[in-house]
Protein backbone atom coordinates (compact mmCIF):
# COMPACT_ATOMS: atom_id res chain seq x y z
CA UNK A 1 112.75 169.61 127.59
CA UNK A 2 115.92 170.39 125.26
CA UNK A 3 116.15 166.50 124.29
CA UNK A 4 112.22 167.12 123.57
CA UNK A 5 112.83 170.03 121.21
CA UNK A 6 115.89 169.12 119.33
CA UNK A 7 114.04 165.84 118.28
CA UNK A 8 110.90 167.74 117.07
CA UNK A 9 113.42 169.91 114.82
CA UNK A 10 114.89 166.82 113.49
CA UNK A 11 111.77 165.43 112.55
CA UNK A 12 110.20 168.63 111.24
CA UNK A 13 113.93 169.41 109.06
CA UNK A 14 113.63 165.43 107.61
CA UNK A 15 109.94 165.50 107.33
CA UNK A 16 109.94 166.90 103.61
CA UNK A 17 112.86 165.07 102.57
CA UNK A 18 110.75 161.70 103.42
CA UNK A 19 107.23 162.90 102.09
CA UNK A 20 109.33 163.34 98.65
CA UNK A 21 110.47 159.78 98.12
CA UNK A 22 107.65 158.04 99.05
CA UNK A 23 104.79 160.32 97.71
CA UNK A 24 106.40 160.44 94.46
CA UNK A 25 104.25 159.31 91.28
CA UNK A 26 105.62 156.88 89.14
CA UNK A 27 105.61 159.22 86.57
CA UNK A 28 108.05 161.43 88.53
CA UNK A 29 110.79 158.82 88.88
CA UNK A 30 113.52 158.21 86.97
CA UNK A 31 114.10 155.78 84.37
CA UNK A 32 116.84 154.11 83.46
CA UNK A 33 117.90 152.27 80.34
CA UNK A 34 119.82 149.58 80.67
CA UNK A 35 121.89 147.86 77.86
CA UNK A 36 119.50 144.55 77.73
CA UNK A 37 116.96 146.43 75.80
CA UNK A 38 119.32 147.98 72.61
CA UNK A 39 120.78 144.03 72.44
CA UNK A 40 117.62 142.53 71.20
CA UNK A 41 118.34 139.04 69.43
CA UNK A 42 116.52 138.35 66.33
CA UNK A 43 114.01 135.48 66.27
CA UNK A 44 114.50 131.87 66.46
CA UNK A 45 113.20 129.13 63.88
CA UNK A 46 110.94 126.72 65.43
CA UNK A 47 113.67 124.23 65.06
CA UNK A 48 116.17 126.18 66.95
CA UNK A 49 113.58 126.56 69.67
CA UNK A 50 112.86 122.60 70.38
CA UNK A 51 116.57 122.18 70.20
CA UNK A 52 117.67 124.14 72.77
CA UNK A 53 113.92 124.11 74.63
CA UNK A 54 114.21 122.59 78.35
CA UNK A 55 112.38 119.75 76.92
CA UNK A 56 114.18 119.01 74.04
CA UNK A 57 116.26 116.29 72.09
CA UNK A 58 119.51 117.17 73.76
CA UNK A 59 117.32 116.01 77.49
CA UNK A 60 115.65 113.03 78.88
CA UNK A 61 112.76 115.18 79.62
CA UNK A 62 112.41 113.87 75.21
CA UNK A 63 113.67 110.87 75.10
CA UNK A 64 111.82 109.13 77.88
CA UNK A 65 108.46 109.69 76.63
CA UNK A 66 109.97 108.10 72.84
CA UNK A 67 111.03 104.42 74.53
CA UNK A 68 107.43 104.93 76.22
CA UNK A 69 105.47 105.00 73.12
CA UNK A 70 106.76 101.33 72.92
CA UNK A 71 105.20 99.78 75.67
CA UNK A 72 102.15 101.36 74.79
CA UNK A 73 102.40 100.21 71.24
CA UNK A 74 102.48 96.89 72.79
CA UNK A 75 99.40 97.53 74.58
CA UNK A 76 98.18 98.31 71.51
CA UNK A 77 98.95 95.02 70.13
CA UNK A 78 97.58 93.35 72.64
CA UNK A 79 93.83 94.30 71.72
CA UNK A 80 94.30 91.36 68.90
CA UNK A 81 94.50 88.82 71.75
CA UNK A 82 91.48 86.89 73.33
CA UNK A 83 90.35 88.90 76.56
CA UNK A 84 90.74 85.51 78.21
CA UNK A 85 94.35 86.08 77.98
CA UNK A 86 94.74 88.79 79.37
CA UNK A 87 96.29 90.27 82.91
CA UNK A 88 93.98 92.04 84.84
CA UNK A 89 97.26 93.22 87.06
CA UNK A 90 99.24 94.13 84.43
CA UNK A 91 96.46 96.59 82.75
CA UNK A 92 95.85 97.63 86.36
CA UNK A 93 99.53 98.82 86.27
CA UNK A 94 99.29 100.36 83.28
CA UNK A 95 95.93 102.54 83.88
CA UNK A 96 97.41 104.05 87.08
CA UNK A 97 100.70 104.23 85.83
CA UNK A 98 99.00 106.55 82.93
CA UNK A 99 96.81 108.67 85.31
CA UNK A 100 99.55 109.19 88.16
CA UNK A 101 102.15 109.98 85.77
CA UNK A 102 99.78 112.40 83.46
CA UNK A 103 98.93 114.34 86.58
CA UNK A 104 102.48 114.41 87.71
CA UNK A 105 103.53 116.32 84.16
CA UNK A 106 101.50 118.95 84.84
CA UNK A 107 103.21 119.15 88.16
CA UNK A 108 106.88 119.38 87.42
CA UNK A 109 108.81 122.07 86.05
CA UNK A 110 109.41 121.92 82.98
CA UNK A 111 106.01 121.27 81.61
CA UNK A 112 106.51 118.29 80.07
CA UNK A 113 103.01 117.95 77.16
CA UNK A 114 105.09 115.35 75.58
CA UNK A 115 105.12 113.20 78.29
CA UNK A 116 101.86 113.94 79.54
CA UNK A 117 100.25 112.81 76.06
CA UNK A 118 102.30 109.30 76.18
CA UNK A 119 101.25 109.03 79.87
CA UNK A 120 97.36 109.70 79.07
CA UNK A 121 97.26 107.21 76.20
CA UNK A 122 98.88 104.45 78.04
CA UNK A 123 95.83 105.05 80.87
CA UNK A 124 93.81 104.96 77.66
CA UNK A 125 95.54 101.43 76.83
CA UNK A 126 95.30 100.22 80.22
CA UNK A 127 91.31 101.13 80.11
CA UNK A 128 90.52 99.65 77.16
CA UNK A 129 92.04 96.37 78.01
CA UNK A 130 90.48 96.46 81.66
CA UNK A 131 87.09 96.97 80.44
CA UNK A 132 87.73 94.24 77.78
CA UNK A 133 88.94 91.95 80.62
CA UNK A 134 85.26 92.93 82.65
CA UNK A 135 83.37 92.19 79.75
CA UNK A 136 84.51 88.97 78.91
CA UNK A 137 84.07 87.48 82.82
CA UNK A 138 80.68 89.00 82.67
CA UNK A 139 79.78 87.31 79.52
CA UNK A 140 80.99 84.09 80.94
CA UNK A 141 79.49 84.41 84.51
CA UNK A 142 76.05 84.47 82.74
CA UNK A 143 76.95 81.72 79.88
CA UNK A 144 74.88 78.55 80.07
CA UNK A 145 77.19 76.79 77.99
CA UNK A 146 79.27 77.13 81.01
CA UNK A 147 77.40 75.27 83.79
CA UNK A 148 76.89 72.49 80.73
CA UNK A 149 80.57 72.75 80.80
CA UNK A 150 80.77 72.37 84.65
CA UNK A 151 78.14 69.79 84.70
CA UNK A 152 80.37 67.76 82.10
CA UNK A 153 83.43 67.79 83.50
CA UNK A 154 81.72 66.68 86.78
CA UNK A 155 80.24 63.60 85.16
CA UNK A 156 83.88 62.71 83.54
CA UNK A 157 85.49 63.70 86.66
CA UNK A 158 82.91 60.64 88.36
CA UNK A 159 83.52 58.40 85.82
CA UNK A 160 87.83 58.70 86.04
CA UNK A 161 87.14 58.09 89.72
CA UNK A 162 85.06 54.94 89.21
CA UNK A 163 87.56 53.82 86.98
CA UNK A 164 90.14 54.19 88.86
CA UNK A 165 88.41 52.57 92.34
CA UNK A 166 87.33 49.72 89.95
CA UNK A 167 88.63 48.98 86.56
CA UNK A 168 87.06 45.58 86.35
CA UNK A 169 83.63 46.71 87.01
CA UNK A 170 83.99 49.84 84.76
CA UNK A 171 85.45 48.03 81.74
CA UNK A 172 82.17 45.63 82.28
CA UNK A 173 79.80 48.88 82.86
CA UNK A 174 81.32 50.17 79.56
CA UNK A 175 80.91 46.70 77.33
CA UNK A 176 77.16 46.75 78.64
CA UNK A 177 76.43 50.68 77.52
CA UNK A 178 77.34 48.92 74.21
């Protein structure tokens, strides 16, 4: 029964000391100043800011997205040239390239908008040129001048082969169309 007692009188001699640390308001604890808030520095120019900014000149995190604008100016270019010409992989590549990599900028840290803005127009590129690319085998899936085409270049393909099987009785065939 002693062990009994002399633990209840520890707990009832601590019990105040306890309730006073953690029932205290914020209002009654102390405050300290520290010396980060008398050093204030004053304000930086905007230009001071993107130069020493995580995504700044003196980074790749800038430069990266500058050489990119090139291939996308060459995308760009690209809209001069027949749609007949163009890669359906290659603009493939592009358009996902643009919508992974936009996503991904959002992603990493540092924030990069820079990136993210060359990223989304070169998915922009990429779609452009894709859709060209659909439009132009749609328009000649449904030509007629094609199957005239086709039928054409069947008729020559006959005649090469008759030529070839006999040339004596072609060159005659031809004198008599004469």
């Amino acid at each position: 029964m002693a062990a009994r007692s002399t633990s209840m009188r520890f707990l009832a001699a601590t019990r105040p000391g306890l309730r006073g640390a953690t029932l205290r308001t914020p209002f009654q604890r102390r405050g300290y100043q520290t010396a980060a808030e008398t050093n204030v520095e004053p304000p930086k120019s905007k230009l001071q800011q993107l130069w020493n900014s995580p995504v700044g000149p003196k980074t790749v995190h800038f430069w990266a997205p500058i050489m990119k604008w090139g291939v996308i100016l060459a995308g760009v270019a690209d809209f001069a040239r027949p749609a007949e010409t163009l890669s359906l992989s290659q603009n493939m590549a592009l358009l996902a390239t643009g919508a992974i990599w936009t996503r991904w900028c959002f992603v990493i840290r540092p924030q990069n908008i820079f990136l993210a803005t060359v990223n989304f127009f070169l998915f922009c590129v990429g779609f452009t040129q894709i859709t060209r690319i659909f439009l132009y085998r749609q328009s000649v899936k449904n030509d007629p001048m094609k199957a005239e085409a086709e039928q054409a270049a069947k008729e020559e393909g006959q005649t090469a082969k008759s030529i070839v099987e006999d040339p004596v009785g072609a060159a005659k065939t031809a004198v008599g169309k004469n």
